[in-house]
N, C-alpha and C. Protein backbone atom coordinates (compact mmCIF):
# COMPACT_ATOMS: atom_id res chain seq x y z
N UNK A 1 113.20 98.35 94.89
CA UNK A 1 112.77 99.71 94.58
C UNK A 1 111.24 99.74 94.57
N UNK A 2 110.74 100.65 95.24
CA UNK A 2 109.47 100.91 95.38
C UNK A 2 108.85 101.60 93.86
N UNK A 3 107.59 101.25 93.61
CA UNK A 3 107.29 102.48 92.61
C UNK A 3 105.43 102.17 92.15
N UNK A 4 104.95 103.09 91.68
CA UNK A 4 103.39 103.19 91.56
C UNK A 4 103.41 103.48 90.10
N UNK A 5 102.20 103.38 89.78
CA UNK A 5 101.92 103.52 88.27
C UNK A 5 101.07 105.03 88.79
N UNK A 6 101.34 105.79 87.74
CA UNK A 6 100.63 107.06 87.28
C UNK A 6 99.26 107.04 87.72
N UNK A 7 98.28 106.18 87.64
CA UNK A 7 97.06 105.82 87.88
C UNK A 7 96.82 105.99 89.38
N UNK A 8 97.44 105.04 90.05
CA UNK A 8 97.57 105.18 91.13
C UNK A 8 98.33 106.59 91.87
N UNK A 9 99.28 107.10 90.91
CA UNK A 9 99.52 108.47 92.06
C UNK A 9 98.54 109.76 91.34
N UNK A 10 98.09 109.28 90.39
CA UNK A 10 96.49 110.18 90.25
C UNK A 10 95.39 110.29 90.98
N UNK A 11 95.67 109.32 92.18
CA UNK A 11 94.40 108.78 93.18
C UNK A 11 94.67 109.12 94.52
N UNK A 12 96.12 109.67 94.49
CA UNK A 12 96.61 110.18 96.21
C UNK A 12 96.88 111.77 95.60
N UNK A 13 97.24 111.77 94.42
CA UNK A 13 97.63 113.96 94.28
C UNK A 13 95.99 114.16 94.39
N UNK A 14 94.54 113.46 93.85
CA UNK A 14 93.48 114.06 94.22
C UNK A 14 92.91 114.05 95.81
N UNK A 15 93.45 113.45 96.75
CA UNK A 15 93.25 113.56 98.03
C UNK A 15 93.73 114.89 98.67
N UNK A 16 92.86 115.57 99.66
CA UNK A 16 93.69 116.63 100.15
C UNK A 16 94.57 116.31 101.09
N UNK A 17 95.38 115.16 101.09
CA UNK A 17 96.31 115.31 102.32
C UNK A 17 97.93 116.21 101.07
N UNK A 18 98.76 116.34 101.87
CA UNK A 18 100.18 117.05 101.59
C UNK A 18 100.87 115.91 101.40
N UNK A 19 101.56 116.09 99.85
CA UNK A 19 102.21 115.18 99.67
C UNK A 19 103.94 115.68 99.33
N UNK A 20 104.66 114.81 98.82
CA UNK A 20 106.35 115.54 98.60
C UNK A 20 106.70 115.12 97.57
N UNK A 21 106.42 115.65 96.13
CA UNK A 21 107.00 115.31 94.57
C UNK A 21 108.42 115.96 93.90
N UNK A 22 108.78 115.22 93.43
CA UNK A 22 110.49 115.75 92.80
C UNK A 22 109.32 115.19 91.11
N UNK A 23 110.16 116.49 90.40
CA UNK A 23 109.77 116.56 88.85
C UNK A 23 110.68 117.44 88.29
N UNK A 24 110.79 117.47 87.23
CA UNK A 24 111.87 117.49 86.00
C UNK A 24 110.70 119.11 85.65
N UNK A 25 111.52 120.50 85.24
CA UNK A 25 110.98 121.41 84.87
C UNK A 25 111.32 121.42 83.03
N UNK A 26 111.05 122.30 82.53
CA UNK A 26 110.36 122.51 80.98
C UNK A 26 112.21 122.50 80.57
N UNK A 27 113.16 123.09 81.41
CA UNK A 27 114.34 123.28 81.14
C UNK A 27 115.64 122.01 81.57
N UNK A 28 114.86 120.80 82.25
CA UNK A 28 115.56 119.73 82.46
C UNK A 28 115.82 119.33 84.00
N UNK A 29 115.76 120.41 84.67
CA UNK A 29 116.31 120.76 86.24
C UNK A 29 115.42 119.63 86.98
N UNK A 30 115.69 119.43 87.74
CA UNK A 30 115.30 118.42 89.01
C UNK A 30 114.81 119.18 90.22
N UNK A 31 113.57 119.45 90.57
CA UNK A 31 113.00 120.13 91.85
C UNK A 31 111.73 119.05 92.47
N UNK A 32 112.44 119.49 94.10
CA UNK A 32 111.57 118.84 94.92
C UNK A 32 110.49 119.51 95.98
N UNK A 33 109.35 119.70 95.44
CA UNK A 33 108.10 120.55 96.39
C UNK A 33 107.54 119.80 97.32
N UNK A 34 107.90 120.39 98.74
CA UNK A 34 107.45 119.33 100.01
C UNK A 34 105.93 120.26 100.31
N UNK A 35 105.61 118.75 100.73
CA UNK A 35 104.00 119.40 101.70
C UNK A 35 103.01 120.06 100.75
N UNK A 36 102.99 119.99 99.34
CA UNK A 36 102.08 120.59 98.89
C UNK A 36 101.02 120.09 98.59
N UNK A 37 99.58 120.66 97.86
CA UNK A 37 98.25 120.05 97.92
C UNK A 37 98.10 120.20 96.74
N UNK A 38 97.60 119.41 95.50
CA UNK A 38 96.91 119.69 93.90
C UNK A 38 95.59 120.55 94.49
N UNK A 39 95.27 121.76 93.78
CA UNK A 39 94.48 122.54 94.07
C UNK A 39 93.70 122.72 92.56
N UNK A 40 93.94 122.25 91.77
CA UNK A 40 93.37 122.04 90.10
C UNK A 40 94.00 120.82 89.53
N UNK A 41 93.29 120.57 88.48
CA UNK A 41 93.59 119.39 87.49
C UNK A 41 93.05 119.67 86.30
N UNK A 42 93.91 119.81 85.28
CA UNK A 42 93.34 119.87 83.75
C UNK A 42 93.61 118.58 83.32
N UNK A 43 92.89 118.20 83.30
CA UNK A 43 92.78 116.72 82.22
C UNK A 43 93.09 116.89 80.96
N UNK A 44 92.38 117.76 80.16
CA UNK A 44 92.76 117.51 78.83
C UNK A 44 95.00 118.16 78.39
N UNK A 45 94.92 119.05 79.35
CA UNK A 45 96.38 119.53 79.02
C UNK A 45 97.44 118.74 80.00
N UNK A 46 96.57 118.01 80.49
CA UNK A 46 97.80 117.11 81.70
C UNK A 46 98.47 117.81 83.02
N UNK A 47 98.11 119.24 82.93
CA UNK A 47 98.88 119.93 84.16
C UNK A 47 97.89 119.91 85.56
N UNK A 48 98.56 120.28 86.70
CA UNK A 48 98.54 119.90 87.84
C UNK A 48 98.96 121.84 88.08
N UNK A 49 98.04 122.18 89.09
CA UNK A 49 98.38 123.30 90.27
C UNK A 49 98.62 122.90 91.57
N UNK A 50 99.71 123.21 91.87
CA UNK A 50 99.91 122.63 93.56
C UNK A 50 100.47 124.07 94.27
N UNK A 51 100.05 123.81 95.77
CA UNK A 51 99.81 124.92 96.39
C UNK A 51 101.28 124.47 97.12
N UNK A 52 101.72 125.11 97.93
CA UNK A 52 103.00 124.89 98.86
C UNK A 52 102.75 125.40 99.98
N UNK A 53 102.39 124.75 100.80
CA UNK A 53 101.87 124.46 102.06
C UNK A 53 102.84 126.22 102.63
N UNK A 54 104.34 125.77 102.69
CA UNK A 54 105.37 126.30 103.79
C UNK A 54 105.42 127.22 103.31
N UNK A 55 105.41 128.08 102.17
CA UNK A 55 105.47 129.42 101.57
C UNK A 55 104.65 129.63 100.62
N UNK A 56 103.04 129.18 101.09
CA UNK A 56 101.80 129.46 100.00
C UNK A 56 101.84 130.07 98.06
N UNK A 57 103.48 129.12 97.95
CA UNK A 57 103.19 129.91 96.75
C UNK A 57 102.31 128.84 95.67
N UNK A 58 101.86 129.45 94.60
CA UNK A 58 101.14 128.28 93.84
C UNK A 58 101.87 128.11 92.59
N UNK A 59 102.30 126.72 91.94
CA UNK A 59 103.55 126.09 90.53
C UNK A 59 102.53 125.29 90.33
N UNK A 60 102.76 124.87 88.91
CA UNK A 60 102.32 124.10 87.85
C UNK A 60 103.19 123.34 87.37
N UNK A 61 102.91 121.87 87.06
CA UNK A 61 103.75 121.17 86.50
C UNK A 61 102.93 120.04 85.25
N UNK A 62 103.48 119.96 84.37
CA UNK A 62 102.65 118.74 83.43
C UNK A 62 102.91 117.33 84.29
N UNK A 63 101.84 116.66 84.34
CA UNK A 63 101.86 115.51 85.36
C UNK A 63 102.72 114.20 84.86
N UNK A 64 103.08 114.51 83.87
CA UNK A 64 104.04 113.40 83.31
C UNK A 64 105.44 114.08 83.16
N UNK A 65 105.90 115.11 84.33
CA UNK A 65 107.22 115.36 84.77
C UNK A 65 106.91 114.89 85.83
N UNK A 66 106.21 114.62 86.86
CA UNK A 66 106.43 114.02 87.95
C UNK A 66 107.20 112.78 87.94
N UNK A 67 108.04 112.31 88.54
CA UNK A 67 108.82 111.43 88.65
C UNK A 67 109.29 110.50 90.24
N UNK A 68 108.55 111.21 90.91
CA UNK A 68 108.84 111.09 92.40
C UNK A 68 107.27 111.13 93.21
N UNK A 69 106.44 110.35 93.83
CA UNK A 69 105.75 111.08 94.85
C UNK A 69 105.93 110.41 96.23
N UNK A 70 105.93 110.94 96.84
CA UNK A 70 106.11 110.60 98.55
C UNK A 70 107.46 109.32 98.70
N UNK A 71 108.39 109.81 97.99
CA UNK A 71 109.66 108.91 97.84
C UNK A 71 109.32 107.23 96.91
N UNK A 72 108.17 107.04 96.60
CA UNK A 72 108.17 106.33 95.53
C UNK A 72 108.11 106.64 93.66
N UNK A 73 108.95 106.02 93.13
CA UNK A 73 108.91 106.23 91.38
C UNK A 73 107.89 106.04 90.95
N UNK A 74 107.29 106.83 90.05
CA UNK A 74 106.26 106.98 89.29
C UNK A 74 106.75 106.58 87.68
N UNK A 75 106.06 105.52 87.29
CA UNK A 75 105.93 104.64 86.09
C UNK A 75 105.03 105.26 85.32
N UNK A 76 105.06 105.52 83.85
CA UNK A 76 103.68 105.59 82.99
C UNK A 76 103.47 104.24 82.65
């Protein structure tokens, strides 16, 4: 099993290339956003804005629901 530490996928969501994350929402659900870009970063509240490339819409997620990036597991 492949997998990165948090640190490290803090160092590819700040690159502008398009990446593909599966994360856990506020209600438990499992969603997967392809091709999108981090377009903000709050540090102190932990959330993440990502844009969606294929239907420009813009979601927020706290960065410690990420659980998935580019098909590798994300470790804290």
């Amino acid at each position: 099993m492949n997998s990165i530490h948090i640190s490290t996928a803090r160092l590819i969501l700040n690159r502008p290339d398009p990446v593909d994350i599966r994360l856990w929402t506020s209600k438990g659900e499992i969603q997967e956003w392809r091709r999108c870009i981090c377009i903000k970063y709050d540090h102190y509240k932990g959330i993440r804005k990502f844009k969606l490339l294929d239907s420009n819409q813009i979601r927020q997620t706290r960065e410690c629901c990420i659980f998935s990036l580019n098909g590798l597991t994300v470790f804290l």
